[in-house]
N, C-alpha and C. Protein backbone atom coordinates (compact mmCIF):
# COMPACT_ATOMS: atom_id res chain seq x y z
N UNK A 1 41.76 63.08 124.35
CA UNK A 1 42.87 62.16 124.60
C UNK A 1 42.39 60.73 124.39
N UNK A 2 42.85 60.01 123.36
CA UNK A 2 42.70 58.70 123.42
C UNK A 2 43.24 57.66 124.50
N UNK A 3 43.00 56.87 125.20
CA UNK A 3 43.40 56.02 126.33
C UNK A 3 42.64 54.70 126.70
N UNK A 4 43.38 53.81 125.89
CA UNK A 4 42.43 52.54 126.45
C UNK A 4 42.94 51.91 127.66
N UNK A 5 44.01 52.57 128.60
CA UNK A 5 44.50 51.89 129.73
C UNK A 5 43.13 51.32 130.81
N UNK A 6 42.10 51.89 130.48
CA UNK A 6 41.49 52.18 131.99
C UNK A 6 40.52 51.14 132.07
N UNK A 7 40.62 49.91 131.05
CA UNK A 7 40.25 48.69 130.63
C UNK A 7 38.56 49.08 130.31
N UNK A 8 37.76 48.59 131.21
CA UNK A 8 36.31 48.28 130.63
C UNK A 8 35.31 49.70 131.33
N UNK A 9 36.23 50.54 131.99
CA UNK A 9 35.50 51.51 132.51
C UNK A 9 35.01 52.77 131.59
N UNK A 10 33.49 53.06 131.63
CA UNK A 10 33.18 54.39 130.78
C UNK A 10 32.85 55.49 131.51
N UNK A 11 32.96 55.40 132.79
CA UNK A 11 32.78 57.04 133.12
C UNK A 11 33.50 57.19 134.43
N UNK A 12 34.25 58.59 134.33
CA UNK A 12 34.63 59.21 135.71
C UNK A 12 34.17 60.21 136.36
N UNK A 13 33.78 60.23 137.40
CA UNK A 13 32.99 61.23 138.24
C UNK A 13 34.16 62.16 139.11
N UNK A 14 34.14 63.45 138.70
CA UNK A 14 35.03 64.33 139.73
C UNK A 14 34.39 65.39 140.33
N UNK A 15 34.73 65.02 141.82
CA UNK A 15 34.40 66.36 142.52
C UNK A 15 35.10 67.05 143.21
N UNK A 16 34.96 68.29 143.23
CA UNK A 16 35.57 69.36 144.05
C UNK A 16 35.23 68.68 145.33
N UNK A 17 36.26 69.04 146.66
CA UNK A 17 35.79 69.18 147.79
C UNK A 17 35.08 70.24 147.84
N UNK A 18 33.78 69.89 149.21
CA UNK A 18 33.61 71.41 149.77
C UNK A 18 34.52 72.36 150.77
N UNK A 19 33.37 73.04 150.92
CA UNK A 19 34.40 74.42 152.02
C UNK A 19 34.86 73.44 153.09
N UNK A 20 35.44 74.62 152.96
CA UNK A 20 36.65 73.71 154.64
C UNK A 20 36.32 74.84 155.46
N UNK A 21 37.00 74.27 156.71
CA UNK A 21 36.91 75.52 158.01
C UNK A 21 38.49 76.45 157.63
N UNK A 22 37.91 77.81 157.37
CA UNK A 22 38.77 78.92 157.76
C UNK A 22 38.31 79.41 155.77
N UNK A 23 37.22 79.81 155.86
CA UNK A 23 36.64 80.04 154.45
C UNK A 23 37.20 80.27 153.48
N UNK A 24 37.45 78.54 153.18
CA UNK A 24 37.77 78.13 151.70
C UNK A 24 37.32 78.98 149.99
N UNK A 25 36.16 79.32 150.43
CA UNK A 25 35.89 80.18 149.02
C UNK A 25 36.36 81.37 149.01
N UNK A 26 37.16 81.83 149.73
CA UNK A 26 38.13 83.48 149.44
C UNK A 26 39.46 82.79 149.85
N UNK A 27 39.79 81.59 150.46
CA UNK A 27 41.37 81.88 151.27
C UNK A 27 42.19 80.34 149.49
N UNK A 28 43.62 80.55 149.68
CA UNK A 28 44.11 79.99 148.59
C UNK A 28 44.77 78.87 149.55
N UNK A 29 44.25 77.98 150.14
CA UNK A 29 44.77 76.72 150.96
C UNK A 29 46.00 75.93 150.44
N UNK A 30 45.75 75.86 149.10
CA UNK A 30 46.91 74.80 148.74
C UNK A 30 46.79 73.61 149.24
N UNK A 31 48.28 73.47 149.94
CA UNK A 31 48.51 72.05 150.66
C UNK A 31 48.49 72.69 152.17
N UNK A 32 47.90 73.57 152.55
CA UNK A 32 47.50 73.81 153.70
C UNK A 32 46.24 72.26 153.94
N UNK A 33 46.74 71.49 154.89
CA UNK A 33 45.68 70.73 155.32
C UNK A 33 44.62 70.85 156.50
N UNK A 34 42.90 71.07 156.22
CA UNK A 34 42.46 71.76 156.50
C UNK A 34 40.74 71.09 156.26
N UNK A 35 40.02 70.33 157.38
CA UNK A 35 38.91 69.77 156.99
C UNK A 35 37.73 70.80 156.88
N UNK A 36 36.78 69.64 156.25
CA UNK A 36 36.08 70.47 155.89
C UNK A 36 34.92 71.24 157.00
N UNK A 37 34.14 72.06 156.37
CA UNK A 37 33.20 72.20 157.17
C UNK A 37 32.05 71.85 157.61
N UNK A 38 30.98 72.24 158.04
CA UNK A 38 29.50 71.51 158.00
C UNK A 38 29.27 72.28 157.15
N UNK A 39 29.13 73.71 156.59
CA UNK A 39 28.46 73.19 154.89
C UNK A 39 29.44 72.51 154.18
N UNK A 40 30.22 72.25 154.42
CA UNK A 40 31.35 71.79 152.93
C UNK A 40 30.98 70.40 153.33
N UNK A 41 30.61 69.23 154.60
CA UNK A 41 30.06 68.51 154.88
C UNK A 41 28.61 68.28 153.86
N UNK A 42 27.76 69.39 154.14
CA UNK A 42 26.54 69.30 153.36
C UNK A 42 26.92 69.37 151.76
N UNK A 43 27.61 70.48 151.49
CA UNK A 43 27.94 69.91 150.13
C UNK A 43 28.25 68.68 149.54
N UNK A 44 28.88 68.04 150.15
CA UNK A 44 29.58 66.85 149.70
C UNK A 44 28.25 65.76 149.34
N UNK A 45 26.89 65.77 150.62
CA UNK A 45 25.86 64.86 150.96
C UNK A 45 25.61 64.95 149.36
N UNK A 46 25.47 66.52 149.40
CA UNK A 46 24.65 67.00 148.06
C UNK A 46 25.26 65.95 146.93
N UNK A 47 26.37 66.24 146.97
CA UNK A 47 27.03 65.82 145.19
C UNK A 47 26.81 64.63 145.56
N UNK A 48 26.68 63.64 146.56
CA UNK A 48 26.42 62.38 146.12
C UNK A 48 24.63 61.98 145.70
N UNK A 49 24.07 62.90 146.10
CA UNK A 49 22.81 62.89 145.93
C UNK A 49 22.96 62.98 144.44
N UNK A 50 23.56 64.04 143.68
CA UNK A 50 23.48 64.36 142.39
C UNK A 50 24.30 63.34 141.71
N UNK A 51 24.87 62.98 142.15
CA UNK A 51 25.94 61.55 141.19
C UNK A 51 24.97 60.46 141.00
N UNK A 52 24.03 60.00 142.38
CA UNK A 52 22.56 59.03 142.33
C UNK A 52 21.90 59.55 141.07
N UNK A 53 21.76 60.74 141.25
CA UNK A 53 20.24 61.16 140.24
C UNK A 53 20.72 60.90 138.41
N UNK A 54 22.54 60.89 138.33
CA UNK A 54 23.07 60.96 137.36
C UNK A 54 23.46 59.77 136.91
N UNK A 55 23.87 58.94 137.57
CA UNK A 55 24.42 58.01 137.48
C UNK A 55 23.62 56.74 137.76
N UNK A 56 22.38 56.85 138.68
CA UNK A 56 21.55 55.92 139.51
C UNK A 56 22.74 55.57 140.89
N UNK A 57 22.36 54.28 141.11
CA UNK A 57 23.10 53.41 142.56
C UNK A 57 24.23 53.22 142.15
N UNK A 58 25.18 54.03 141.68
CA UNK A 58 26.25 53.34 141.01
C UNK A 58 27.48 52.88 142.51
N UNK A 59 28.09 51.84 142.49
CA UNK A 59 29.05 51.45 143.29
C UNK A 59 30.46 52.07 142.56
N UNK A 60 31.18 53.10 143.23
CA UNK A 60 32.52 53.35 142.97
C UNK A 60 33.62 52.39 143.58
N UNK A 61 34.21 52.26 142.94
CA UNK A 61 35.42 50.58 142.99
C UNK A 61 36.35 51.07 142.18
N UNK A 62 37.80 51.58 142.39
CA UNK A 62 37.60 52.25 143.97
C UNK A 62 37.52 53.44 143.70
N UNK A 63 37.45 54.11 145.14
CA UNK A 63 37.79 55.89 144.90
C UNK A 63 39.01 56.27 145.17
N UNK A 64 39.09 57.39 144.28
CA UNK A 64 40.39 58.12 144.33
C UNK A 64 40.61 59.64 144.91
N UNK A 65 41.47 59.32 145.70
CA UNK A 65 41.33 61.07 146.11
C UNK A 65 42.87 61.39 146.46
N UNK A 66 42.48 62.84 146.47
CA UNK A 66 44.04 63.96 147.00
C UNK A 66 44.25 62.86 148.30
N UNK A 67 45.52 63.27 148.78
CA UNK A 67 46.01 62.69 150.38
C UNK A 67 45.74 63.67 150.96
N UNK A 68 45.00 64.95 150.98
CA UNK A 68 44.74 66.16 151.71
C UNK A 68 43.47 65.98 152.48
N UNK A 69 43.17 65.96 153.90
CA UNK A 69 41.88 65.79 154.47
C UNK A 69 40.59 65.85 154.10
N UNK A 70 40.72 67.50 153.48
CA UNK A 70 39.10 67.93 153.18
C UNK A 70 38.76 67.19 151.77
N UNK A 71 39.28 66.41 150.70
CA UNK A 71 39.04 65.55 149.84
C UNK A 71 38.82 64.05 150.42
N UNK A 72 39.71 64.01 151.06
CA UNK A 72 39.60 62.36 151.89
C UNK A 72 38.03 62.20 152.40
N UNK A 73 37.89 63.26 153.36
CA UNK A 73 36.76 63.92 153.87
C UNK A 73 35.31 63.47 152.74
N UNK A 74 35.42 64.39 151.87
CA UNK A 74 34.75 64.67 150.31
C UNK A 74 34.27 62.86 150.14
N UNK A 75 35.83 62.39 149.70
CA UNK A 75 35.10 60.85 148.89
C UNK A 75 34.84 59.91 150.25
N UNK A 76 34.95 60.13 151.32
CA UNK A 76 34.09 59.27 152.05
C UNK A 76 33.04 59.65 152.19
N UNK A 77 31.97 60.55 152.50
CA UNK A 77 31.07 61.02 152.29
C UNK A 77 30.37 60.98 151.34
N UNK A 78 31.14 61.13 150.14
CA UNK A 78 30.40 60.73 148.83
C UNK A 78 29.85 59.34 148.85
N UNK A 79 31.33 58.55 149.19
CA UNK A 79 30.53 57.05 148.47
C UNK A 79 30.68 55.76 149.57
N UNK A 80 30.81 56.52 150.68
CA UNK A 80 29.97 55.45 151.74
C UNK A 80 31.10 54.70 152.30
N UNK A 81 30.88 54.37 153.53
CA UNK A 81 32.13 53.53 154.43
C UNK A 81 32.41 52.10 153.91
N UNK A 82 32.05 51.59 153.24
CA UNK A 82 32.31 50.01 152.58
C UNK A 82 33.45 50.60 151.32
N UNK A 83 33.04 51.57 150.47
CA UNK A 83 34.14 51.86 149.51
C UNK A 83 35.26 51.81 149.82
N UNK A 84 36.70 51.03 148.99
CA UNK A 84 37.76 51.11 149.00
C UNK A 84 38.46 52.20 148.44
N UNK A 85 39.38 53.08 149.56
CA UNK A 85 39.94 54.49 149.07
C UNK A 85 41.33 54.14 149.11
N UNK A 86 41.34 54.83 147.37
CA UNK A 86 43.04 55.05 147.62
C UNK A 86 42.88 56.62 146.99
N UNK A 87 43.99 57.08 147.72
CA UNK A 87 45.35 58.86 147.57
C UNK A 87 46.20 58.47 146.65
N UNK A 88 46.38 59.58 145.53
CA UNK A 88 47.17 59.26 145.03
C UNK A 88 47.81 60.92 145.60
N UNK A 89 49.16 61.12 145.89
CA UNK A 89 49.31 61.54 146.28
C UNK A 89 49.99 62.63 144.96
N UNK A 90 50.03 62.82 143.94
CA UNK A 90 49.98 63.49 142.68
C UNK A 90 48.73 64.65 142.54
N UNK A 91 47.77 64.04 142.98
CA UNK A 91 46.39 64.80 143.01
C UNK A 91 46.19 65.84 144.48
N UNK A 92 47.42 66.04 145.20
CA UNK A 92 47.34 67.15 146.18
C UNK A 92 47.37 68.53 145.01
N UNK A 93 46.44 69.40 145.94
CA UNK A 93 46.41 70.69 145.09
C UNK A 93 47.93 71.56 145.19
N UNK A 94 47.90 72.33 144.14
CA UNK A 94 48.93 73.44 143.96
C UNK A 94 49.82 73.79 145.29
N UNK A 95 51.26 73.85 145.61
CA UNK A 95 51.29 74.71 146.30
C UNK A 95 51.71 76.06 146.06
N UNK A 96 50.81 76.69 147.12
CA UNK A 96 50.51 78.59 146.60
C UNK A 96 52.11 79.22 147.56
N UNK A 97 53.14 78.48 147.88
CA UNK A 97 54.45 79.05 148.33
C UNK A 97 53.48 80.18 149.77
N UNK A 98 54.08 81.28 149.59
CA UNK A 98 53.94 82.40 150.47
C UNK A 98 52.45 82.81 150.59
N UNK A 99 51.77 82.60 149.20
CA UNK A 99 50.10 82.92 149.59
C UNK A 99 49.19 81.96 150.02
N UNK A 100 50.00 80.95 150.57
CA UNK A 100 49.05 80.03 151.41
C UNK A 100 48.08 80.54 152.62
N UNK A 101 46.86 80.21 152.91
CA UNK A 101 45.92 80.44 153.38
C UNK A 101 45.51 82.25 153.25
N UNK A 102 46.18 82.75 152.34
CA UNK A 102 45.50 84.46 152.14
C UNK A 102 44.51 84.48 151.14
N UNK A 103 43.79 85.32 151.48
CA UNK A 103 42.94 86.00 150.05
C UNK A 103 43.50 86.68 149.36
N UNK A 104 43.03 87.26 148.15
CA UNK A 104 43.31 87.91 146.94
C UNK A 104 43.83 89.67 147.46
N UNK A 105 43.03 89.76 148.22
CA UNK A 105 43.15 90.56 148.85
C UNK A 105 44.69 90.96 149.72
N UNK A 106 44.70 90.13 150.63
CA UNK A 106 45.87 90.21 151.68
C UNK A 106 47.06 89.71 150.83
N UNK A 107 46.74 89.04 149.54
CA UNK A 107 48.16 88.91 148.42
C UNK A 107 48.58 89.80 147.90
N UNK A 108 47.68 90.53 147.10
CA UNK A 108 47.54 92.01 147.01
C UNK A 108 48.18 93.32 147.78
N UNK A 109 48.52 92.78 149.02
CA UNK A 109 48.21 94.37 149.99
C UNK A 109 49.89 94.10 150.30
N UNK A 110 50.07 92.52 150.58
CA UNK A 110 51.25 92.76 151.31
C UNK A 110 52.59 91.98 150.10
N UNK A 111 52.42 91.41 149.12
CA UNK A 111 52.98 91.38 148.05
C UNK A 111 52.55 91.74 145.88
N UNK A 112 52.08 93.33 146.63
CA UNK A 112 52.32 94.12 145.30
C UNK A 112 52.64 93.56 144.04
N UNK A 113 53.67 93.18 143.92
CA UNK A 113 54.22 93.21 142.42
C UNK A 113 54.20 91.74 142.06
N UNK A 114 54.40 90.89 143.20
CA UNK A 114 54.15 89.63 142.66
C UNK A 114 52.87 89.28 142.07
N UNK A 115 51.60 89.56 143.34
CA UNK A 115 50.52 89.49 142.82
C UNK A 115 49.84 90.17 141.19
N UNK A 116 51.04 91.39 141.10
CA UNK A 116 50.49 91.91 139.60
C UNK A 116 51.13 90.57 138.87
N UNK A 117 52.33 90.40 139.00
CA UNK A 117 52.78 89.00 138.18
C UNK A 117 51.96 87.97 138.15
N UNK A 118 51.47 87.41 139.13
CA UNK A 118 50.74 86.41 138.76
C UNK A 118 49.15 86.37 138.46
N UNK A 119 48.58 88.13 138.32
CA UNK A 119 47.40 88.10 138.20
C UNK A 119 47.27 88.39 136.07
N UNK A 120 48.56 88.43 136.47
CA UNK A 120 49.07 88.81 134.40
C UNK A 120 48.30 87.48 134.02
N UNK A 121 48.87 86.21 134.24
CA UNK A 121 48.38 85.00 133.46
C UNK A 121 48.12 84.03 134.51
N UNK A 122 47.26 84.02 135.07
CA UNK A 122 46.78 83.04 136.46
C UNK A 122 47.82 81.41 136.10
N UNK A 123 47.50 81.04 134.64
CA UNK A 123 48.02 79.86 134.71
C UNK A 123 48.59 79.76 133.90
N UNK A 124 49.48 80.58 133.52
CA UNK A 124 51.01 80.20 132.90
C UNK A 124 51.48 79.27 133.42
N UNK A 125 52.00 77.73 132.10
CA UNK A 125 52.70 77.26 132.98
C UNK A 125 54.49 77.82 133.42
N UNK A 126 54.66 78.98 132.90
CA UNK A 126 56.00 79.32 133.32
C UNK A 126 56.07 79.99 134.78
N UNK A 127 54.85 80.19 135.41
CA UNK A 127 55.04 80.91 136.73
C UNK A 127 55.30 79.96 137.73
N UNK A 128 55.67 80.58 138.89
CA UNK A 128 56.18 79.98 139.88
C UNK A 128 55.77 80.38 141.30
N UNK A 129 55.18 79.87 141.87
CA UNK A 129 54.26 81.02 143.51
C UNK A 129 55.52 81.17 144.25
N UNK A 130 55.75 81.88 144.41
CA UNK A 130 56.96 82.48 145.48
C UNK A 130 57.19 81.58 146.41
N UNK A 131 57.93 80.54 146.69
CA UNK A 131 58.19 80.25 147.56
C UNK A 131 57.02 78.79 147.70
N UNK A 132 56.95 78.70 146.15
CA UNK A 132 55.96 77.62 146.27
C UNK A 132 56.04 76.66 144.99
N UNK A 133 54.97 76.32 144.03
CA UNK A 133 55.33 75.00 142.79
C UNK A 133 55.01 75.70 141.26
N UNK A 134 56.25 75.47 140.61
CA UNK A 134 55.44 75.54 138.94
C UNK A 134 54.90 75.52 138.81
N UNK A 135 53.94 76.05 137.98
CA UNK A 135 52.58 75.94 137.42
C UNK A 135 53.00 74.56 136.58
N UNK A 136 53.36 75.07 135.65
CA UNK A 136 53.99 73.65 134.56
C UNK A 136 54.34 72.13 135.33
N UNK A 137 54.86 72.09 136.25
CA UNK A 137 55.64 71.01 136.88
C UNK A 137 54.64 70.56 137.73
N UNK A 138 53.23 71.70 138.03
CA UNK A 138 52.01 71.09 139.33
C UNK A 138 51.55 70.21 137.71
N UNK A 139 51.32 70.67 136.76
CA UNK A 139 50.03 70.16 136.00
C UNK A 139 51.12 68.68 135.30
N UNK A 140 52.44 68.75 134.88
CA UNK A 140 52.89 67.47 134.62
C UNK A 140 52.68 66.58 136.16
N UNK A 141 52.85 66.92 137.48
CA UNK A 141 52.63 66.06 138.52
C UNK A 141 51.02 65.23 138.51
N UNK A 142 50.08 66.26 138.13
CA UNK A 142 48.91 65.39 137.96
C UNK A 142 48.41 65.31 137.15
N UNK A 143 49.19 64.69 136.05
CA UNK A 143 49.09 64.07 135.14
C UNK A 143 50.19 62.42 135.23
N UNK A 144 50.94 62.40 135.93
CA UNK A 144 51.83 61.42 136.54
C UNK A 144 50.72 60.88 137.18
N UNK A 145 49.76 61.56 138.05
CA UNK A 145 48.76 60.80 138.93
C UNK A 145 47.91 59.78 138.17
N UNK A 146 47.10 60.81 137.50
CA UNK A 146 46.47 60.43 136.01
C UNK A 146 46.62 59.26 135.66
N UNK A 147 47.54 58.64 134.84
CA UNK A 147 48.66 57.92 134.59
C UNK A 147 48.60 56.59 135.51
N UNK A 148 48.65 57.16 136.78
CA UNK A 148 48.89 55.82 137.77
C UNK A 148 47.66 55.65 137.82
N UNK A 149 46.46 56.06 138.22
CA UNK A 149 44.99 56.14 138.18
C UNK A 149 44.63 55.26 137.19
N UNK A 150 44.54 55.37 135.82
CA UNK A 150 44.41 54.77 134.76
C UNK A 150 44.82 53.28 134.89
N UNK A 151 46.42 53.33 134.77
CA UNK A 151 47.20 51.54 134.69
C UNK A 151 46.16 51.06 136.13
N UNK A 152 45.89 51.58 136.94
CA UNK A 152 45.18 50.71 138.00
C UNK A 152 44.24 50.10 137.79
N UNK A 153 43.26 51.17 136.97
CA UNK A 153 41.82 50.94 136.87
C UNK A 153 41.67 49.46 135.84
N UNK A 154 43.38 49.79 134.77
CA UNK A 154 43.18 49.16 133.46
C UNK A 154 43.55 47.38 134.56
N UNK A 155 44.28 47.26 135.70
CA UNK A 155 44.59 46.02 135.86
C UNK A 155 43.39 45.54 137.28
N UNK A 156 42.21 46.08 136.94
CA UNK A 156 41.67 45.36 137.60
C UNK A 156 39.65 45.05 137.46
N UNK A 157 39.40 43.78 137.43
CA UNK A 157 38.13 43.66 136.83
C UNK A 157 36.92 44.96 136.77
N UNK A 158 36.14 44.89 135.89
CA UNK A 158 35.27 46.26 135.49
C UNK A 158 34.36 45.70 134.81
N UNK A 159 33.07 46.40 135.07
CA UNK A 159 31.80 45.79 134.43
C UNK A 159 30.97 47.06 133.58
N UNK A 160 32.06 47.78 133.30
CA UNK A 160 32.15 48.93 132.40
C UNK A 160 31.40 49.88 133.73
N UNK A 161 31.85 50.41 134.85
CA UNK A 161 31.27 50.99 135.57
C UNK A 161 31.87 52.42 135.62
N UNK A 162 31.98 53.00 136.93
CA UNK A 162 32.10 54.36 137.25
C UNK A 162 33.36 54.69 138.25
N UNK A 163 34.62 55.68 137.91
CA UNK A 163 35.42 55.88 138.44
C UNK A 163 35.19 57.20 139.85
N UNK A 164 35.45 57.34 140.67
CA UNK A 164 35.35 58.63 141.65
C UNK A 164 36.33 59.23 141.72
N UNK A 165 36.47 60.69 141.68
CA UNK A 165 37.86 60.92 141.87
C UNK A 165 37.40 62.37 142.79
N UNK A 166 37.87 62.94 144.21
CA UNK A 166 37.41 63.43 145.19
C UNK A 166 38.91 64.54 145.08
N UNK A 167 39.36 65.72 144.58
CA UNK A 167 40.04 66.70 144.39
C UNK A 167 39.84 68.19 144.77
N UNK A 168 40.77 68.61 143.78
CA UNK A 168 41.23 70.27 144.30
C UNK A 168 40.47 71.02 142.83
N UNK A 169 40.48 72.25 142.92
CA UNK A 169 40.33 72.76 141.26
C UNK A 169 41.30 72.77 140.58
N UNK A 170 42.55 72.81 141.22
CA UNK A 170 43.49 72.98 139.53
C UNK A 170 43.78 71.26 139.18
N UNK A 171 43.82 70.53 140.15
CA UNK A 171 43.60 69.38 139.93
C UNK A 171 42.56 68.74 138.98
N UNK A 172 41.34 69.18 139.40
CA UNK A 172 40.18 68.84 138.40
C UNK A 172 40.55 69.19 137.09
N UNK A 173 40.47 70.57 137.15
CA UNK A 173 41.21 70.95 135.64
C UNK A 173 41.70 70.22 134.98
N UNK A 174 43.21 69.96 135.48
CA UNK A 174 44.48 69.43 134.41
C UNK A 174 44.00 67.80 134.15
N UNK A 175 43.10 67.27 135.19
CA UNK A 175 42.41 65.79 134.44
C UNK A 175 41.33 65.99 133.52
N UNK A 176 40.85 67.26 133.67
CA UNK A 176 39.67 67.35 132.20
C UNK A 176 40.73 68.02 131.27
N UNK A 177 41.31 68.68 131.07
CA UNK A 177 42.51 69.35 130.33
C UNK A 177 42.56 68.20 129.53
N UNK A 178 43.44 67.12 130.09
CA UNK A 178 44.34 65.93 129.65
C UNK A 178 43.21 65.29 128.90
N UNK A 179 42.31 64.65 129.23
CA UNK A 179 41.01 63.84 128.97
C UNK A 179 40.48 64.17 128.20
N UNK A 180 39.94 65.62 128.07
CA UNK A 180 38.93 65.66 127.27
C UNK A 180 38.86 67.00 126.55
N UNK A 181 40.29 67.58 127.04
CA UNK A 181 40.14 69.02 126.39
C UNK A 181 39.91 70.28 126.65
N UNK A 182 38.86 70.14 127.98
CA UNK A 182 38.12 71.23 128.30
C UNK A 182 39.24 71.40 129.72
N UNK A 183 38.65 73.18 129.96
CA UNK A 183 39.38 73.27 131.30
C UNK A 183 38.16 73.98 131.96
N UNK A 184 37.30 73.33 132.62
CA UNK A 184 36.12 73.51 132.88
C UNK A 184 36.31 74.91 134.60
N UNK A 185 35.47 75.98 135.24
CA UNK A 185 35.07 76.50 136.00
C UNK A 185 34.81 75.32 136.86
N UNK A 186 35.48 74.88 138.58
CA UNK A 186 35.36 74.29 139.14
C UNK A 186 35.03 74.83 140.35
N UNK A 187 33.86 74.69 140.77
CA UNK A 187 33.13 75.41 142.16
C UNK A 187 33.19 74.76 143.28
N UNK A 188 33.66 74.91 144.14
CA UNK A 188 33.20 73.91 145.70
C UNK A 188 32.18 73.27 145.51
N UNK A 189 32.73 71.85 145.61
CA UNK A 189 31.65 71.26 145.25
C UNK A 189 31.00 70.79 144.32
N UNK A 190 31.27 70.77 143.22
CA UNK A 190 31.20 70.89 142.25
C UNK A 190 30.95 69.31 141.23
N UNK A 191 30.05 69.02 140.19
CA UNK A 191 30.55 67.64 139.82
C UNK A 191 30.77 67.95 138.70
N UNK A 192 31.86 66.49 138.09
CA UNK A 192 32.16 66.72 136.68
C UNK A 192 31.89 65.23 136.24
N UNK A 193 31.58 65.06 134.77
CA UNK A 193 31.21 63.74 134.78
C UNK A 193 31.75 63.25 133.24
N UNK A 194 33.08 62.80 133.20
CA UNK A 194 33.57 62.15 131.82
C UNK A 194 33.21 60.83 131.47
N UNK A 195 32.74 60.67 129.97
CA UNK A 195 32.27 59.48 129.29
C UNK A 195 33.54 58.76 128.58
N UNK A 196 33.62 57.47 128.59
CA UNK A 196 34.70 56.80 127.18
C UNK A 196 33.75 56.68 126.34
N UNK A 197 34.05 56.99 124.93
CA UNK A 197 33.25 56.58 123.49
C UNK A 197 34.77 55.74 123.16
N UNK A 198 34.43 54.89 122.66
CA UNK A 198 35.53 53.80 122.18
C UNK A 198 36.66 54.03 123.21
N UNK A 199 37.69 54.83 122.30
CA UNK A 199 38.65 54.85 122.58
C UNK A 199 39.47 56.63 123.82
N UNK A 200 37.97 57.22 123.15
CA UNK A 200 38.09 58.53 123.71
C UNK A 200 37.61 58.92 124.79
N UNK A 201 37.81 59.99 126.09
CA UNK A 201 36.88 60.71 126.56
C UNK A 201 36.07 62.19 126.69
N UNK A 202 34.75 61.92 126.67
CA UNK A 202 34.38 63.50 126.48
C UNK A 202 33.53 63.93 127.54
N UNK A 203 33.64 65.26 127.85
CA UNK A 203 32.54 65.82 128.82
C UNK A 203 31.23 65.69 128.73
N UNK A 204 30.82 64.76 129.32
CA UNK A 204 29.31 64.65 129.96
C UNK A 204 28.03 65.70 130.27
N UNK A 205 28.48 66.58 130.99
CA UNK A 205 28.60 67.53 131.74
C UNK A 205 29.64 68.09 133.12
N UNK A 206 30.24 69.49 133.03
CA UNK A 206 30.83 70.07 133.22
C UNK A 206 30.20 71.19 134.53
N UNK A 207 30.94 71.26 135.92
CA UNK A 207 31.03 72.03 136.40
C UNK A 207 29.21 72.33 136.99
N UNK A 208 28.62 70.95 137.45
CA UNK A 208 27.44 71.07 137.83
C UNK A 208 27.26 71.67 139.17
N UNK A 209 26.41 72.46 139.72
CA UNK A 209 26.56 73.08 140.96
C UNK A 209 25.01 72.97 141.46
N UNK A 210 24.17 72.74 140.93
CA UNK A 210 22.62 73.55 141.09
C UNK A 210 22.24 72.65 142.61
N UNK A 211 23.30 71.58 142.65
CA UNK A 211 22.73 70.83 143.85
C UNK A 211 22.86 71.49 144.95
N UNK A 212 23.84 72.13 144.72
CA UNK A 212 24.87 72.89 146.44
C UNK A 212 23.83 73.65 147.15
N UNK A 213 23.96 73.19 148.54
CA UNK A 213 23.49 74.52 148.96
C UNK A 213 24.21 75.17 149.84
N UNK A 214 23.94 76.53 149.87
CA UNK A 214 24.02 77.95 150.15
C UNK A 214 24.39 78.54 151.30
């Protein structure tokens, strides 16, 4: 995607939140709001450790995150109590309608046929979670975010530095989607790190994890 809105800035840093309490890596939270945990705490230490080692001392100005706790959570932790945070509130994750806070499992057991429906094409954008958001209409919403993210960055001074952006996975996605093409594997925790070359952006590296721990 070509985009010179975002004025003098060349790189954006995205991370997954970590785990939250009521175990985030099997349950489908959505907009269930829901902080994180002490490892999803430790995760977070981690990825800023790994953004240092990647980036050096970089100052994020500002950060951006979901309006959902365990991200809020995420980019303060990441980049320190002096950083200025804004929500865009576009960048809340998916909502999963009726399979909010279940596993694959308990979607499975107690809605059958839907779950075969939506295990047909995870991300069609023609599906719809029961009782919950378009696929199509979540990924145009954050891309509206996107959008506002950008004109911000583009109206305010930059010394060609580093953007933060503190999210969900399908969220992460549809901003590397849009950006750069890729629809990268997004892990708890997780960093992603987009470059501008002129006018363009491309993946840096994708879907780094080796920091996390266990």
């Amino acid at each position: 995607m070509s985009d010179g809105r975002a004025g003098a800035l060349t790189t954006i840093a995205l991370v997954r939140h970590g785990e939250t309490e009521g175990e985030s890596s099997v349950r489908y939270h959505g907009r269930t709001d829901v902080p994180l945990s002490e490892l999803g705490r430790a995760q977070m230490r981690a990825a800023r450790r790994e953004l240092a080692l990647r980036l050096g001392e970089t100052r994020f100005a500002p950060v951006f995150s979901s309006p959902l706790i365990r991200a809020i959570e995420g980019a303060r932790l990441i980049a320190g109590g002096g950083a200025t945070l804004v929500t865009i509130d576009e960048f809340a994750e998916v909502h999963f309608g009726l399979f909010e806070g279940l596993t694959a499992e308990e979607i499975r057991e107690r809605y059958p046929e839907e779950f075969a429906r939506w295990r047909a094409d995870p991300l069609a954008p023609a599906y719809t979670y029961p009782g919950g958001e378009n696929r199509g209409a979540f990924v145009e919403r954050v891309r509206r975010g996107l959008d506002r993210m950008l004109t911000m960055l583009a109206n305010q001074p930059s010394d060609g530095g580093c953007a933060l952006v503190v999210a969900h996975r399908g969220v992460i996605r549809a901003i590397v989607s849009a950006l750069a093409g890729e629809e990268p594997s997004v892990e708890l925790g997780s960093v992603h790190i987009l470059e501008r070359l002129g006018s363009r952006w491309h993946p840096r590296a994708l879907d780094i994890t080796a920091h996390l721990p266990r």
